[in-house]
Protein backbone atom coordinates (compact mmCIF):
# COMPACT_ATOMS: atom_id res chain seq x y z
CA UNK A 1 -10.49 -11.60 -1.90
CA UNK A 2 -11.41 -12.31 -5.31
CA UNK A 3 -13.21 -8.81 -5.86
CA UNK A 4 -10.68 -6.92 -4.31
CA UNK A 5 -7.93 -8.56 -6.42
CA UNK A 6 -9.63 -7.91 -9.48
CA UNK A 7 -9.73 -4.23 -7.99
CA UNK A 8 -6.21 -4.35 -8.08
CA UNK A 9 -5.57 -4.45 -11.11
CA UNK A 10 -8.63 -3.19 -13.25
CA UNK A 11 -8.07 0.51 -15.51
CA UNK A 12 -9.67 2.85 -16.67
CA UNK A 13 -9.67 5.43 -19.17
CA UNK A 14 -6.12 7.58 -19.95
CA UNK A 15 -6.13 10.77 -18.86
CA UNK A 16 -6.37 14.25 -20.59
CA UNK A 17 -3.42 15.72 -19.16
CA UNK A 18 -0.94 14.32 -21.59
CA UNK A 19 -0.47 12.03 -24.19
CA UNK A 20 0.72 8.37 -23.08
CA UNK A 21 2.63 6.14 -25.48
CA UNK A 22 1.22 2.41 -25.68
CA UNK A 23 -1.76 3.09 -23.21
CA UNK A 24 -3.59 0.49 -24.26
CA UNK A 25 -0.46 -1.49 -24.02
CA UNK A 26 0.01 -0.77 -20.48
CA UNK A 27 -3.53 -1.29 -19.75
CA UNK A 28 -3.74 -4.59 -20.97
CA UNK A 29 -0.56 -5.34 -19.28
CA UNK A 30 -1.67 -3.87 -15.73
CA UNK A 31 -4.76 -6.64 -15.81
CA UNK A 32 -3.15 -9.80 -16.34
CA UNK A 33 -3.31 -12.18 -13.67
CA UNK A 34 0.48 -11.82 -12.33
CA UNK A 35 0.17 -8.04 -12.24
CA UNK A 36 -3.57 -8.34 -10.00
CA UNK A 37 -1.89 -10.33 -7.40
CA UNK A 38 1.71 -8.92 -7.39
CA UNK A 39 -0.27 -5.87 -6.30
CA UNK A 40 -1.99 -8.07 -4.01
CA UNK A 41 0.85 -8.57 -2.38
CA UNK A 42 2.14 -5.04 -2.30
CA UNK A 43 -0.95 -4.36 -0.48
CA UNK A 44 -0.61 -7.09 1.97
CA UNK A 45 3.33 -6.11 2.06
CA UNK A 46 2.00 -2.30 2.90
CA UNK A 47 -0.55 -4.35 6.07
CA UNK A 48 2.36 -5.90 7.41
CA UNK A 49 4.34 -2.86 7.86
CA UNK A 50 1.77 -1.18 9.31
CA UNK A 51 0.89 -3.76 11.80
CA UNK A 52 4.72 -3.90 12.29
CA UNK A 53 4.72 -0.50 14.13
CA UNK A 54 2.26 -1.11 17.12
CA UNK A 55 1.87 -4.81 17.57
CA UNK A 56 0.64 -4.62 20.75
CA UNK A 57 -3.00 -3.11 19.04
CA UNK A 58 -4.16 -6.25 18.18
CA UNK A 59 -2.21 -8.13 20.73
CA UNK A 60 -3.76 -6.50 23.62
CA UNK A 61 -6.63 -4.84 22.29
CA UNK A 62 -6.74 -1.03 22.44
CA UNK A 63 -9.61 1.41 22.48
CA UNK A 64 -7.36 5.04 21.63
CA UNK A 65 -8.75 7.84 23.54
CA UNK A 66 -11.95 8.85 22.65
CA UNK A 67 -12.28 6.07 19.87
CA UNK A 68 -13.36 4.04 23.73
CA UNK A 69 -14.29 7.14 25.90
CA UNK A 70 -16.75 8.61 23.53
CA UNK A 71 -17.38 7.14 20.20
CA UNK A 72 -17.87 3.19 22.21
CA UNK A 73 -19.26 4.83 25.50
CA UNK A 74 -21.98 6.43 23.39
CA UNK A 75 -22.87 2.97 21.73
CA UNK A 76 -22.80 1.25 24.69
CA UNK A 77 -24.91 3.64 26.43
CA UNK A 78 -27.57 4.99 23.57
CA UNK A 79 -29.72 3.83 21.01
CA UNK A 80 -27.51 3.10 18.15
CA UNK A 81 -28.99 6.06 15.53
CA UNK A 82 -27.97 8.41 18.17
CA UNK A 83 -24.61 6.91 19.00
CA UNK A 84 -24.02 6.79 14.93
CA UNK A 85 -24.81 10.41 14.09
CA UNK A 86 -22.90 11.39 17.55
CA UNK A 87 -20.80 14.91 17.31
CA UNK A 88 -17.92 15.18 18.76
CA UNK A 89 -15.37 18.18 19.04
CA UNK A 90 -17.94 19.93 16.72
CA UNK A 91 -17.92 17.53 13.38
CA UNK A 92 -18.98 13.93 12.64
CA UNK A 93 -17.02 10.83 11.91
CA UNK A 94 -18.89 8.41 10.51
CA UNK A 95 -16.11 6.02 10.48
CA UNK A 96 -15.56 6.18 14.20
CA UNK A 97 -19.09 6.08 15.51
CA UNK A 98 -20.21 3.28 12.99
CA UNK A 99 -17.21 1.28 13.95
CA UNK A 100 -18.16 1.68 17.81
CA UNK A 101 -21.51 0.39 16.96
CA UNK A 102 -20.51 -2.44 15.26
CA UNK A 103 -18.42 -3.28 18.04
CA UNK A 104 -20.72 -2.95 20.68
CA UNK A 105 -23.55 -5.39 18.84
CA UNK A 106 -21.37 -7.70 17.00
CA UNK A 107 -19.09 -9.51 19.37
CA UNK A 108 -18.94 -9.45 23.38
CA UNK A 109 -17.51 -6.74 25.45
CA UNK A 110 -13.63 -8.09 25.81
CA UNK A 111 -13.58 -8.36 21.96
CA UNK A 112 -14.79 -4.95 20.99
CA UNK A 113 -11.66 -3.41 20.72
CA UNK A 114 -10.39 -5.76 18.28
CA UNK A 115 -13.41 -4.80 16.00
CA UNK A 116 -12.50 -1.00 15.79
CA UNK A 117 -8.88 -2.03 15.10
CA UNK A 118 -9.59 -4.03 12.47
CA UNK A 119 -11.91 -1.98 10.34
CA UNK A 120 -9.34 0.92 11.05
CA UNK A 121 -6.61 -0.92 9.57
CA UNK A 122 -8.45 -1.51 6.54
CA UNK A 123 -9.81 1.75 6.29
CA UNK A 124 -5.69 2.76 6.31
CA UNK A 125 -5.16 0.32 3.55
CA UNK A 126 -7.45 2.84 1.13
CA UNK A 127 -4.52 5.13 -0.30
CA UNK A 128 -2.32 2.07 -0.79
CA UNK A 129 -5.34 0.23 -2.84
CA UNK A 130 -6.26 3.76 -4.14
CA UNK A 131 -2.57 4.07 -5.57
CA UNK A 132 -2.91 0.43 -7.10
CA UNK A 133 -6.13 1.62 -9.45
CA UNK A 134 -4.73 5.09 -9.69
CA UNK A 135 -3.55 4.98 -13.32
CA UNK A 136 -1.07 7.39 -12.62
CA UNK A 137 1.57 6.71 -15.31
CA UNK A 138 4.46 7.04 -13.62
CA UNK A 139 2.75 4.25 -10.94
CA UNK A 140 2.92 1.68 -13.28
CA UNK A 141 5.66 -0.19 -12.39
CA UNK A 142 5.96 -2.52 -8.99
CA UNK A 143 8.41 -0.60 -7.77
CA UNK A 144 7.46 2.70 -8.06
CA UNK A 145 4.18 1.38 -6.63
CA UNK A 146 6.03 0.37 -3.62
CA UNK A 147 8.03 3.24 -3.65
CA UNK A 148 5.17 5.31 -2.80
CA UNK A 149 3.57 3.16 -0.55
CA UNK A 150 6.45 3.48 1.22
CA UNK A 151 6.23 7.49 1.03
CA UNK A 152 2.47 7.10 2.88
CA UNK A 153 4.40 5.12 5.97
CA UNK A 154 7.30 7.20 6.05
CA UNK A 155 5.93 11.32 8.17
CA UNK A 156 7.15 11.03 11.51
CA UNK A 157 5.48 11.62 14.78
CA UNK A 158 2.66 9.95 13.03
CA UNK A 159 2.29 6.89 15.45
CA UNK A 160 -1.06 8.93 16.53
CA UNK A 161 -2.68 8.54 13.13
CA UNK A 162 -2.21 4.12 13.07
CA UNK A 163 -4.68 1.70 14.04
CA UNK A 164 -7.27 3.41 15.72
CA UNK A 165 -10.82 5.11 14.24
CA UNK A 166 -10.94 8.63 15.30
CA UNK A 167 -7.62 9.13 13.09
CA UNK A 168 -8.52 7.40 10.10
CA UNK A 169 -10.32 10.48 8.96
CA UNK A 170 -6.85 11.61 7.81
CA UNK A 171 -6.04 7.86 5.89
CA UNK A 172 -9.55 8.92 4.35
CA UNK A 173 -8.62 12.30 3.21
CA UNK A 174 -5.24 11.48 2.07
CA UNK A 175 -7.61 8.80 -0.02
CA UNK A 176 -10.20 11.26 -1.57
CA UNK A 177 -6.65 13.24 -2.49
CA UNK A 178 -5.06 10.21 -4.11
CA UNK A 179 -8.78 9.82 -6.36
CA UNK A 180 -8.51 13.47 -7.11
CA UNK A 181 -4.95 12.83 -8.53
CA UNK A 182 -6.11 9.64 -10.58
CA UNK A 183 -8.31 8.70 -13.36
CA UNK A 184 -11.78 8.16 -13.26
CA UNK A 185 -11.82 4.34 -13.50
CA UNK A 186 -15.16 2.10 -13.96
CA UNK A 187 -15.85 -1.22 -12.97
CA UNK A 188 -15.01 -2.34 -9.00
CA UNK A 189 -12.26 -0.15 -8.92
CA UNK A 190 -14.98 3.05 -10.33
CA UNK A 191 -17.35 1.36 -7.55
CA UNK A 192 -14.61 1.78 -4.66
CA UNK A 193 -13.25 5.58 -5.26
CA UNK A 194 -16.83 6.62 -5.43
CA UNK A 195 -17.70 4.93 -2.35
CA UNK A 196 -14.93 6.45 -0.55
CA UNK A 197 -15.76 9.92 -1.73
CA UNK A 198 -19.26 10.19 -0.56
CA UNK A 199 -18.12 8.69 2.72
CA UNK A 200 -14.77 10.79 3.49
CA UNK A 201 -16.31 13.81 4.01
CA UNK A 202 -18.92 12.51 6.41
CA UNK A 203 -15.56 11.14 8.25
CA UNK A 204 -13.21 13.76 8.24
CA UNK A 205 -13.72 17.36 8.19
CA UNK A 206 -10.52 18.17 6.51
CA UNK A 207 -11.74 16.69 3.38
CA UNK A 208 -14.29 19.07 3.15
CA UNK A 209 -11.55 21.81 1.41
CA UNK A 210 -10.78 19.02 -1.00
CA UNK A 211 -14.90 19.19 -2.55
CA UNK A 212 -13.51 22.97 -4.45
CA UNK A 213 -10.46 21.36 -6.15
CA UNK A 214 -12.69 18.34 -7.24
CA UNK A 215 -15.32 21.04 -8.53
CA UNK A 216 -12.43 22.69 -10.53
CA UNK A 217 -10.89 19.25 -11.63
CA UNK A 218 -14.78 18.40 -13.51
CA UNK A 219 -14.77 21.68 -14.92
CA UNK A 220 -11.04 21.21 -16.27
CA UNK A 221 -11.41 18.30 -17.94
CA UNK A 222 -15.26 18.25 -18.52
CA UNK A 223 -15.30 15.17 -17.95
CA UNK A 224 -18.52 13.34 -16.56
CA UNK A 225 -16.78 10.92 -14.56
CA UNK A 226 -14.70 14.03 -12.74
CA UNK A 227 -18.30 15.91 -12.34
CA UNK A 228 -19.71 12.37 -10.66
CA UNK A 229 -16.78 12.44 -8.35
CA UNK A 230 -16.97 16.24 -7.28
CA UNK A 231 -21.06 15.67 -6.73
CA UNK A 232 -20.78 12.97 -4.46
CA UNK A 233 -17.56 14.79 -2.79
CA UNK A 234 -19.81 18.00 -2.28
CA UNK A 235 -22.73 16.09 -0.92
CA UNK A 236 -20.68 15.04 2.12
CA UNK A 237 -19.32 18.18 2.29
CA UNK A 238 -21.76 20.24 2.26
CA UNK A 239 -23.71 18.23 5.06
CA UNK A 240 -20.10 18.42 7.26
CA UNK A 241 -20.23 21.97 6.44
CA UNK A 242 -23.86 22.41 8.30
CA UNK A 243 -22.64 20.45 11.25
CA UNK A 244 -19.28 22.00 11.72
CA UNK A 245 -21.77 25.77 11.40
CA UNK A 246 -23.92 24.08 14.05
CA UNK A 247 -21.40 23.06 16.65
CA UNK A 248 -18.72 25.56 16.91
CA UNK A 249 -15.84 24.92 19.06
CA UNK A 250 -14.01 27.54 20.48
CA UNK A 251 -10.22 25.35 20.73
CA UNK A 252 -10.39 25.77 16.98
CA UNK A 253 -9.96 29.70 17.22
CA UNK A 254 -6.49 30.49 17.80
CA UNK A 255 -5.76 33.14 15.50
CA UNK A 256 -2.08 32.22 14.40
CA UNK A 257 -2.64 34.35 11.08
CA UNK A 258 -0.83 33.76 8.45
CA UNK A 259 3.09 34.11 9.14
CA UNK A 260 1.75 31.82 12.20
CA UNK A 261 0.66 29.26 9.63
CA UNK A 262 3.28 29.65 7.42
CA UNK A 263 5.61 28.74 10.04
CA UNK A 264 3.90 25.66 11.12
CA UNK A 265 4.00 24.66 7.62
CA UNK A 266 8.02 24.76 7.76
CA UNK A 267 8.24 22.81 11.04
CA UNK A 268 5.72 20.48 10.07
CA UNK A 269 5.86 19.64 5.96
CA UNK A 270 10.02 20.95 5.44
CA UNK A 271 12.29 20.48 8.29
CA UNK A 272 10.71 17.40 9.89
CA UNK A 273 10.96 15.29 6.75
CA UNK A 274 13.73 16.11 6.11
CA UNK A 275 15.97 16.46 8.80
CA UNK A 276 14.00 14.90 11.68
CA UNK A 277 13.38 15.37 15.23
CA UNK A 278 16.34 17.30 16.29
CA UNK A 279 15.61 19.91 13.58
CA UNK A 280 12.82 20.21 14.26
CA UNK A 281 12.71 20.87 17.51
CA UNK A 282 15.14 23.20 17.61
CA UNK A 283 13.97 25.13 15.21
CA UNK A 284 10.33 25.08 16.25
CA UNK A 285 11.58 26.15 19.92
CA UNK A 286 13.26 29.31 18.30
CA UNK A 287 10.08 30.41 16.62
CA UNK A 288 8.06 29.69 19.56
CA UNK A 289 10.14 31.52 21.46
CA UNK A 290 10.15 34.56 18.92
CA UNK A 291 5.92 34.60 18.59
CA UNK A 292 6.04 34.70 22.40
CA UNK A 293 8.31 37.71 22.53
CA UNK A 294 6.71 39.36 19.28
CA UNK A 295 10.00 39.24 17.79
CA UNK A 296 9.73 39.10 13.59
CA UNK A 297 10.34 35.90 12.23
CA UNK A 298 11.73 35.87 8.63
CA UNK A 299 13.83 33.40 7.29
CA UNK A 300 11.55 30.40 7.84
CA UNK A 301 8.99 32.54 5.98
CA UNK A 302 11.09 33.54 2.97
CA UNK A 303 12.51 29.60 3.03
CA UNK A 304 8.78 28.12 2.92
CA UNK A 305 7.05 30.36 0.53
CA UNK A 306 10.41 29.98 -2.31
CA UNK A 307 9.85 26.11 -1.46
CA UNK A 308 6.13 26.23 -2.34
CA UNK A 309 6.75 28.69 -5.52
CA UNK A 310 9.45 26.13 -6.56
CA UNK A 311 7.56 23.22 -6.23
CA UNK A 312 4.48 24.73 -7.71
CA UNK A 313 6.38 25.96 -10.68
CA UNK A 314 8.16 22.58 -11.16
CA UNK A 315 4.90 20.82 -11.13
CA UNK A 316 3.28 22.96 -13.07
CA UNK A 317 5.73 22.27 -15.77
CA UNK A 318 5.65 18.54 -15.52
CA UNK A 319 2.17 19.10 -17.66
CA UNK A 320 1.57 15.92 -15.22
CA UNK A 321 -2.07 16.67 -13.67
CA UNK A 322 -1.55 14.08 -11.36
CA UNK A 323 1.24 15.67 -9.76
CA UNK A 324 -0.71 19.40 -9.92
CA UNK A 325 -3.51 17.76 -8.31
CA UNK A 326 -1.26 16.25 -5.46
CA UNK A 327 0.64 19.34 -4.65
CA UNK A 328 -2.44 22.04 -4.93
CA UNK A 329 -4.01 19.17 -2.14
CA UNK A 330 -1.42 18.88 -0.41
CA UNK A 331 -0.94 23.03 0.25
CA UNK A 332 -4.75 23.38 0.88
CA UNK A 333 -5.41 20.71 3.25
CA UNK A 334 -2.51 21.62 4.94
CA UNK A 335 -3.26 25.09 5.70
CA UNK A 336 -6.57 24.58 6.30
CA UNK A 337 -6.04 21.87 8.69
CA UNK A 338 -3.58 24.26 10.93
CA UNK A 339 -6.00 27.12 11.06
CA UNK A 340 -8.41 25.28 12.12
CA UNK A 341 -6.52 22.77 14.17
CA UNK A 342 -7.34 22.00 17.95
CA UNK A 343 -5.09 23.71 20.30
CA UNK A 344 -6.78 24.11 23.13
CA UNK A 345 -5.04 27.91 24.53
CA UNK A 346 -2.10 27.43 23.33
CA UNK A 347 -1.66 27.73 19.27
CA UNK A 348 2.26 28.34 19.13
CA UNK A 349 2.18 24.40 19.97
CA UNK A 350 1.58 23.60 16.82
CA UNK A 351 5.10 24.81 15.87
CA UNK A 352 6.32 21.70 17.75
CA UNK A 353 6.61 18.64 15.53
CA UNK A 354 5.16 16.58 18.02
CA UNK A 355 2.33 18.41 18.90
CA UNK A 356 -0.84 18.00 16.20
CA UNK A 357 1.60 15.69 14.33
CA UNK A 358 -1.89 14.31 12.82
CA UNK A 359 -3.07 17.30 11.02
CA UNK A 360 0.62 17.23 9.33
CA UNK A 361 0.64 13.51 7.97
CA UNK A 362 -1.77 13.72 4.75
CA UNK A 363 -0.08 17.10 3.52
CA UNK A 364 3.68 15.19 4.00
CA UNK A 365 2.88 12.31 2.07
CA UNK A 366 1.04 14.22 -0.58
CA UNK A 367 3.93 16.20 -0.81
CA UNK A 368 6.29 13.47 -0.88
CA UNK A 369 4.15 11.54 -3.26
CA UNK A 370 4.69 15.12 -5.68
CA UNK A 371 7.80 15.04 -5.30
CA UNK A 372 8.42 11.37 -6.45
CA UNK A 373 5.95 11.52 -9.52
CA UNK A 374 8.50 14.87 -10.02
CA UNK A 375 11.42 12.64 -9.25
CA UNK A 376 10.17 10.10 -12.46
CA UNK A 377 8.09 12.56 -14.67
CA UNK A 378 9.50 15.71 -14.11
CA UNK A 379 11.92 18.08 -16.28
CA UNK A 380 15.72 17.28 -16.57
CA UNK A 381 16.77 19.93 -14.10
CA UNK A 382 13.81 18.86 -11.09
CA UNK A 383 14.44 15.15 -11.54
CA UNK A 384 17.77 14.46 -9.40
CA UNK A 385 16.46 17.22 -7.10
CA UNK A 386 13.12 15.36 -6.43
CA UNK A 387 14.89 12.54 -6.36
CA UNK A 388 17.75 13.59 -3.50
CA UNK A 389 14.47 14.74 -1.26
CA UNK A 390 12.45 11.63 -1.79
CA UNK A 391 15.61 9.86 -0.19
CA UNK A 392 15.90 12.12 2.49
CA UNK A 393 12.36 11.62 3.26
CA UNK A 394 12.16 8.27 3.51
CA UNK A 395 15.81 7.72 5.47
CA UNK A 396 13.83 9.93 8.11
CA UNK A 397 11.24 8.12 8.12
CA UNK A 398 13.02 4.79 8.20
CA UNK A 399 15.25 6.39 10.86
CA UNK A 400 12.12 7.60 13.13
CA UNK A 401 9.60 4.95 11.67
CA UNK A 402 9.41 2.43 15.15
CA UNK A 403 9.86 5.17 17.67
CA UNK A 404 6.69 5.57 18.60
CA UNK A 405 5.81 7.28 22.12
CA UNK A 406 5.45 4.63 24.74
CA UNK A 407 1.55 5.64 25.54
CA UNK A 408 0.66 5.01 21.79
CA UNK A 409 2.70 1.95 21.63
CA UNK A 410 2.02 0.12 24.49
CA UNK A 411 -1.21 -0.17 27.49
CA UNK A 412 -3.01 -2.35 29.50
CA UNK A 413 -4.76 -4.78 27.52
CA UNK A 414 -8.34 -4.64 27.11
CA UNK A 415 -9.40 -8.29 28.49
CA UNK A 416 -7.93 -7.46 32.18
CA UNK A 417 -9.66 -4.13 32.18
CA UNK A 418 -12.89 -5.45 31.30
CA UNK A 419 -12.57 -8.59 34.33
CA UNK A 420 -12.44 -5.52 36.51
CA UNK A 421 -16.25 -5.34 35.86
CA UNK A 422 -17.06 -8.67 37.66
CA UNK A 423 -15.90 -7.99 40.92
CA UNK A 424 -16.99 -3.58 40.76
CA UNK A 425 -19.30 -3.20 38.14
CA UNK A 426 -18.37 0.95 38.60
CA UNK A 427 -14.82 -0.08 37.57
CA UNK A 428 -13.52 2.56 35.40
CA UNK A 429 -11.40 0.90 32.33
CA UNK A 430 -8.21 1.65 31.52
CA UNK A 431 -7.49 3.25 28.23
CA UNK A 432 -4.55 3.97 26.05
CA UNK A 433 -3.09 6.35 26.46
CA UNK A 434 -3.02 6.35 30.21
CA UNK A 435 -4.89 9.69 30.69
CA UNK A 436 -7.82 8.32 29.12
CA UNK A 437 -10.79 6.03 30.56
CA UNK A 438 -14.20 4.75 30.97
CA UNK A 439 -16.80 3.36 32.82
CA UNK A 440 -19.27 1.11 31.46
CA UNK A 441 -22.54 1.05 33.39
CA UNK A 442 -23.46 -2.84 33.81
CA UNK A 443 -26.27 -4.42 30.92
CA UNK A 444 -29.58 -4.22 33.95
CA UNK A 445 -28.90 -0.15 33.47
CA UNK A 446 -28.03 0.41 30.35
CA UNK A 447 -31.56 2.52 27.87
């Protein structure tokens, strides 16, 4: 606790990207004891709220989908350097397979799940901790902080993304972005974003588009701290890379194009936000309906790309390269994420807010997260603008922040399956959600 407190609340050096009155100041201020633990708290504040929105995880112990049917089925069943390095759906998570074998060696059977939850929720803590050490100037106070931890809770139809280890990939790329946004910091706090950037892209193959803007960050600023960060980012990268070459998966090509994208991008990063389900829907349903029929779709086209010129323009006056960094992250991974998203035959899907809700959480809150260093730092005229959408943003989110679908929220619990195995060893366990489950063959036939 000690270590990561100190994390907490250790800087680093300014950044380039504009002068800041009384840094040292502000430094000095940042790592006094009461400002280490109030972030402490905020942290711990940011775990509770979390944990507030599927309670019955660690209640009743949950293995999500293939976090139980392949990542722990594969550790159960194979040598562990197998089951670690295991590819699934064409890419590698390190973060789920490593947490499966931990959880198969380090505590019995009815336990396991409870191991893959926790290290999940800590691994979802990163961007809130990440924030903390950011230096981002307009972070600095305890309530901005919380503000924008706020902002990383708030997407909708994000239940999918909590508490489990095959979705923490995006909790890790939403942390490389937050690192690529900050200053280079040294100490425990250096130690950490370093750590997480060598291991995100071996997590999460989404983070892999990220490795470019880190490259062009280090050549920006020439900076050897920024060139550090963008080596160990491409390492990972480029060994996803070779494994996403080597196992192709044909759900991935659905050939939306690029009005396709484009309009996923509206459903999914404008009107869900901020207007909510209803919105959404509806509007999603019309352009379905219109890609189906080949009839042109226009508005929402016209409407998303004056939204993205806006906002780059706006942030690109801020002379804030914390805010750059977050928006130009937030546009790439998002359109890289829907064209290569999962969609298994049917790609106009994705213009349902529901449907691959995950691949739309890290762009949302690095949007949001734009628009509220916009809403503090930004020119006179963007200010009250940023400001009126930050507070849309999060009233949807409050609004739509519990309702969580009942097969994310709520299953059988994990001791009562596993009991099953004493009286038919071939028992298949139940998993959440309810379309999902596994058998365990008994310890005499396990290699």
């Amino acid at each position: 606790m000690g270590h990561a407190a100190r994390a907490l609340g250790q800087r680093g050096p300014g950044l380039r990207s504009a002068p800041l009155k009384g840094t040292t100041r502000a430094a000095q201020e940042a790592a006094t004891p009461r400002a280490v633990w109030l972030r402490f708290l905020l942290v711990a504040a940011y775990a509770a709220l979390i944990l507030s929105r599927l309670p019955n995880v660690f209640i009743k112990g949950r293995f999500w989908a293939e976090e139980g049917a392949v990542y722990f089925f594969r550790a159960w069943r194979e040598p562990w350097p197998d089951a670690l390095v295991w590819v699934h759906t064409g890419y590698l998570n390190l973060t789920a397979s490593a947490s499966a074998v931990l959880a198969r060696y380090l505590v019995p059977l009815p336990d396991a799940p409870f191991v893959t939850s926790t290290i999940s929720l800590l691994v979802q803590l990163l961007p809130a901790i990440l924030l903390c050490v950011s230096g981002i100037r307009w972070l600095r106070h305890p309530l901005a902080l919380w503000c924008a931890m706020l902002l990383l809770a708030a997407p909708p139809f994000a239940g999918e993304v909590w508490l489990n280890t095959i979705t923490s990939q995006f909790h890790l790329t939403l942390a490389a972005a937050i690192i690529l946004a900050s200053e280079v910091r040294s100490g425990s706090a250096g130690v950490l974003q370093n750590a997480v950037l060598l291991w995100t892209p071996l997590s999460s193959p989404g983070s892999v588009a990220l490795a470019p803007l880190f490259v062009l960050r280090a050549l920006a600023d020439r900076s050897r701290g920024h060139a550090t960060q963008a080596g160990l980012m491409s390492i990972g990268a480029v060994v996803q890379a070779l494994v996403l070459l080597r196992h192709p998966v044909a759900g991935r090509d659905h050939g939306l194009g690029p009005i396709g994208l484009v309009c996923v991008f509206y459903v999914k990063n404008i009107i869900t936000p901020l207007l909510g389900e209803s919105a959404a829907l509806g509007r999603g349903r019309q352009m379905e309906a219109a890609f189906l029929h080949h009839t042109p779709v226009f508005f929402p086209v016209v409407i998303t790309v004056a939204a993205l010129g806006l906002a780059a323009i706006a942030a690109w006056r801020s002379r804030d390269r914390a805010i750059i960094y977050l928006f130009s992250a937030a546009v790439v991974v998002a359109f890289v994420s829907y064209a290569a998203a999962l969609t298994l035959g049917h790609p106009f899907y994705m213009l349902r807010p529901g449907f691959g809700a995950r691949y739309a959480y890290v762009p949302n809150v690095l949007l949001s997260l734009a628009l509220f260093g916009l809403a503090i730092s930004g020119t006179r005229l963007v200010r009250p603008m940023a400001a009126l959408l930050c507070v849309a943003i999060l009233f949807t989110g409050a609004r739509w922040y519990y309702d969580v679908a009942p097969a994310m929220a709520n299953g059988p619990a994990w001791s009562v399956e596993v009991r099953k195995l004493a009286a038919a060893p071939d028992a298949r366990l139940q998993l959440w959600p309810p379309w999902f489950s596994m058998y365990l063959p008994p310890p005499a036939r396990r290699r």
